[in-house]
C-alpha atoms as a PDB file:
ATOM      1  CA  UNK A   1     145.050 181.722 107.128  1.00  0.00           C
ATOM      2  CA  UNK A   2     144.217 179.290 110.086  1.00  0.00           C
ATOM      3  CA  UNK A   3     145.230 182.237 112.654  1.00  0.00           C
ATOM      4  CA  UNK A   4     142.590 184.317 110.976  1.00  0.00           C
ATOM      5  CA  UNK A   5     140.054 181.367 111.102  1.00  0.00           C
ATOM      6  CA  UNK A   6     137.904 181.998 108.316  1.00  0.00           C
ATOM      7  CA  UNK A   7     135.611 179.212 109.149  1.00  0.00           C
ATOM      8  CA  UNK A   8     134.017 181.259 111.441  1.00  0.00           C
ATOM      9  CA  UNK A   9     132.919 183.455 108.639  1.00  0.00           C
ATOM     10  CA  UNK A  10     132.543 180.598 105.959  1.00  0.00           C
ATOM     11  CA  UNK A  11     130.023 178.548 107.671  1.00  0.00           C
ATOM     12  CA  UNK A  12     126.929 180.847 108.230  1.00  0.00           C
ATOM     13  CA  UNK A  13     127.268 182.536 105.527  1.00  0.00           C
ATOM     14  CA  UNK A  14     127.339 179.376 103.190  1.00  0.00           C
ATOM     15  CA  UNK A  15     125.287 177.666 104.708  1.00  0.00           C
ATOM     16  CA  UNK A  16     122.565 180.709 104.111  1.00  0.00           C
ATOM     17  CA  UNK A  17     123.713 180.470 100.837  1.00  0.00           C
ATOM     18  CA  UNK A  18     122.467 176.942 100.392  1.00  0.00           C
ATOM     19  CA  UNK A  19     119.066 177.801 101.380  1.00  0.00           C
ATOM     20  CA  UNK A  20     119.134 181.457  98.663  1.00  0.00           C
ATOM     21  CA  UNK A  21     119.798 178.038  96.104  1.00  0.00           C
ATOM     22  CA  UNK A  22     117.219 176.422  97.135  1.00  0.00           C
ATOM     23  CA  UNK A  23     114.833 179.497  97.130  1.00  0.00           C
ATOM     24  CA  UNK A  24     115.531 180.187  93.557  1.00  0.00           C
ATOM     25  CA  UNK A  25     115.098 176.808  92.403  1.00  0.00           C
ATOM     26  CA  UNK A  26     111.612 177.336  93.831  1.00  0.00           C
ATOM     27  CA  UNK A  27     111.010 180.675  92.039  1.00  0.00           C
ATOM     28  CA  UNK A  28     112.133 179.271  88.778  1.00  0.00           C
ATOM     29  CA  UNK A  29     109.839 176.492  89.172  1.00  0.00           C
ATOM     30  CA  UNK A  30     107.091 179.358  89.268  1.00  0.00           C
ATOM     31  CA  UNK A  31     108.192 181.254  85.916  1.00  0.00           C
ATOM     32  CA  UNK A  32     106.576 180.410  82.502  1.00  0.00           C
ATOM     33  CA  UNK A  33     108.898 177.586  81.037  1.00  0.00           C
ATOM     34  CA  UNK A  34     109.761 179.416  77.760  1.00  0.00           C
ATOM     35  CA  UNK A  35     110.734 182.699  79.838  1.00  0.00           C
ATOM     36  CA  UNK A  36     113.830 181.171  81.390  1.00  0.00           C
ATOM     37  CA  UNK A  37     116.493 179.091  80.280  1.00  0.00           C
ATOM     38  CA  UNK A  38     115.628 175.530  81.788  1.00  0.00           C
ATOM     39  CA  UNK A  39     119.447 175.275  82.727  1.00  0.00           C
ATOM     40  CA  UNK A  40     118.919 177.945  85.727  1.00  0.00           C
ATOM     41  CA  UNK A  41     117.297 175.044  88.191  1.00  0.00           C
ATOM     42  CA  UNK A  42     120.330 172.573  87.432  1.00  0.00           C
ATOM     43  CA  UNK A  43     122.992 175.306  87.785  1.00  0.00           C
ATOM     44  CA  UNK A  44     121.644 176.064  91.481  1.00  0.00           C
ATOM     45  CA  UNK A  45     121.130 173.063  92.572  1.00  0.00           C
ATOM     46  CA  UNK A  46     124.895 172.570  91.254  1.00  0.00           C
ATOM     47  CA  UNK A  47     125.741 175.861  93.664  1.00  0.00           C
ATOM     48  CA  UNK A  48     123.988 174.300  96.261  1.00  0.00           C
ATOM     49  CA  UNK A  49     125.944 171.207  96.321  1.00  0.00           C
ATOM     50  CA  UNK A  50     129.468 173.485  96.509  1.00  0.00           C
ATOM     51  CA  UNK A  51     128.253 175.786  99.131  1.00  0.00           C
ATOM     52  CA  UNK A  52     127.022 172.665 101.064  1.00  0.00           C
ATOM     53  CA  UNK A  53     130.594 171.361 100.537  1.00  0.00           C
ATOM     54  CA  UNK A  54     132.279 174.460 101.620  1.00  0.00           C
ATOM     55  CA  UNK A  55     130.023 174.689 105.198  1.00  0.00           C
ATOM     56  CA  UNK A  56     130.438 171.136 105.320  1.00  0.00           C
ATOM     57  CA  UNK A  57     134.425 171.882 105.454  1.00  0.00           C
ATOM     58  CA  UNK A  58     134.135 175.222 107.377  1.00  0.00           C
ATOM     59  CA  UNK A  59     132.383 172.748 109.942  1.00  0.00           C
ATOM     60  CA  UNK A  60     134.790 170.572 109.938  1.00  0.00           C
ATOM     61  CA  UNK A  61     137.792 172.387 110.114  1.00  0.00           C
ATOM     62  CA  UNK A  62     136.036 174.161 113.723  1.00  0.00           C
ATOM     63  CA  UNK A  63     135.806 170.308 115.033  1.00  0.00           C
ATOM     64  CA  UNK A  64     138.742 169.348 114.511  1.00  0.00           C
ATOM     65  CA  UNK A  65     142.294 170.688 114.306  1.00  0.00           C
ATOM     66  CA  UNK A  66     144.383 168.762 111.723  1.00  0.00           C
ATOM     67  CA  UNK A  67     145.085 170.123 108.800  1.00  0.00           C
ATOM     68  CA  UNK A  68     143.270 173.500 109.532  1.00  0.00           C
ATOM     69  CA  UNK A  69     144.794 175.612 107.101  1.00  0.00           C
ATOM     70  CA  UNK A  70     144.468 173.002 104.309  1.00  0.00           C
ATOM     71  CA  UNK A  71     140.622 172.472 104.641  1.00  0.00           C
ATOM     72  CA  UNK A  72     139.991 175.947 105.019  1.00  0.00           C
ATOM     73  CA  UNK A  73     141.620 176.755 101.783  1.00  0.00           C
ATOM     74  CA  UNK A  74     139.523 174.362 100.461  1.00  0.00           C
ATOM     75  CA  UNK A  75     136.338 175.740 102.372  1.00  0.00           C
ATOM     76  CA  UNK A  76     137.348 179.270 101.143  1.00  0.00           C
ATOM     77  CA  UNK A  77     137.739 178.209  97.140  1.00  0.00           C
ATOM     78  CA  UNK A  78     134.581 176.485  97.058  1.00  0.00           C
ATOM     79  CA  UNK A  79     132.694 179.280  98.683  1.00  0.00           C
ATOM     80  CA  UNK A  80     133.844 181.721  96.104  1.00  0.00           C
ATOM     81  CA  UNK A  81     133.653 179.305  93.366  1.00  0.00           C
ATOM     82  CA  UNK A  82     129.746 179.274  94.341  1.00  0.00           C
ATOM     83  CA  UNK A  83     129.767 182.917  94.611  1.00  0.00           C
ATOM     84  CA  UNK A  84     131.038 183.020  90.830  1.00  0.00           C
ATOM     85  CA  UNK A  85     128.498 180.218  89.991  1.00  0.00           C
ATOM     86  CA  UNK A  86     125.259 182.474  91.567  1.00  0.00           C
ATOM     87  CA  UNK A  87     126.349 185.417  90.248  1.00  0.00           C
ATOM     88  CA  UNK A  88     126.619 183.641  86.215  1.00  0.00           C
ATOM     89  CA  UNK A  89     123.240 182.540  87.128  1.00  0.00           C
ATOM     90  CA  UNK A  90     121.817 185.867  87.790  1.00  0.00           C
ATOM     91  CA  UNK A  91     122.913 187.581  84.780  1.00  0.00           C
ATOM     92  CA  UNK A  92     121.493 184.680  82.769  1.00  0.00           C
ATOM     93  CA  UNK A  93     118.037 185.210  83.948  1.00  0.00           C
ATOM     94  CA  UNK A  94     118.402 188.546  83.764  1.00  0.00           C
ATOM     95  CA  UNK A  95     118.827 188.324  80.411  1.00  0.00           C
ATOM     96  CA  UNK A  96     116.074 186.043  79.761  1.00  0.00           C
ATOM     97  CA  UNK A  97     113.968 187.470  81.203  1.00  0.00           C
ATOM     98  CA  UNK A  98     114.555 191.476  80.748  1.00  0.00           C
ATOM     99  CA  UNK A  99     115.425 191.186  77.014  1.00  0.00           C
ATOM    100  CA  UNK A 100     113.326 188.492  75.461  1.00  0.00           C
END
């Protein structure tokens, strides 16, 4: 996976991600209490913490070359484990929101 060097691809793209987080956080802020589930701010700011982690180690692994492959795997788990995360999230509000 190092030859491929998916850090290249990891870091922007989580590190956009961590910013979507934050967005949301401030959109939920704006919705009537009783309209959303009040876990929705935690579990972002949750995703925002693992995509941080995953640019943090896509960053790394571009400054420095020792164990590449290891940290990228790393990177690369955490960035779809925040993927997965967001994605949970979204169909929750849409359910509370769109069927309540």
């Amino acid at each position: 996976m190092a030859s491929e060097n998916i850090s290249n691809h990891i870091l922007p793209v989580a590190a956009t991600m961590v910013g979507v987080c934050v967005t949301v956080i401030s959109l939920v802020q704006l919705v009537p209490k009783e309209a959303i589930s009040p876990w929705v701010d935690q579990l972002m700011a949750v995703d925002a913490l693992i995509f941080l982690g995953s640019a943090w180690l896509s960053y790394w692994t571009l400054r420095h070359r020792h164990n590449v492959e290891k940290y990228e795997n790393i990177a690369d788990w955490l960035f779809l484990s925040g993927l997965s995360l967001m994605g949970f999230v979204s169909v929750l509000v849409a359910f509370d929101l769109f069927i309540n």
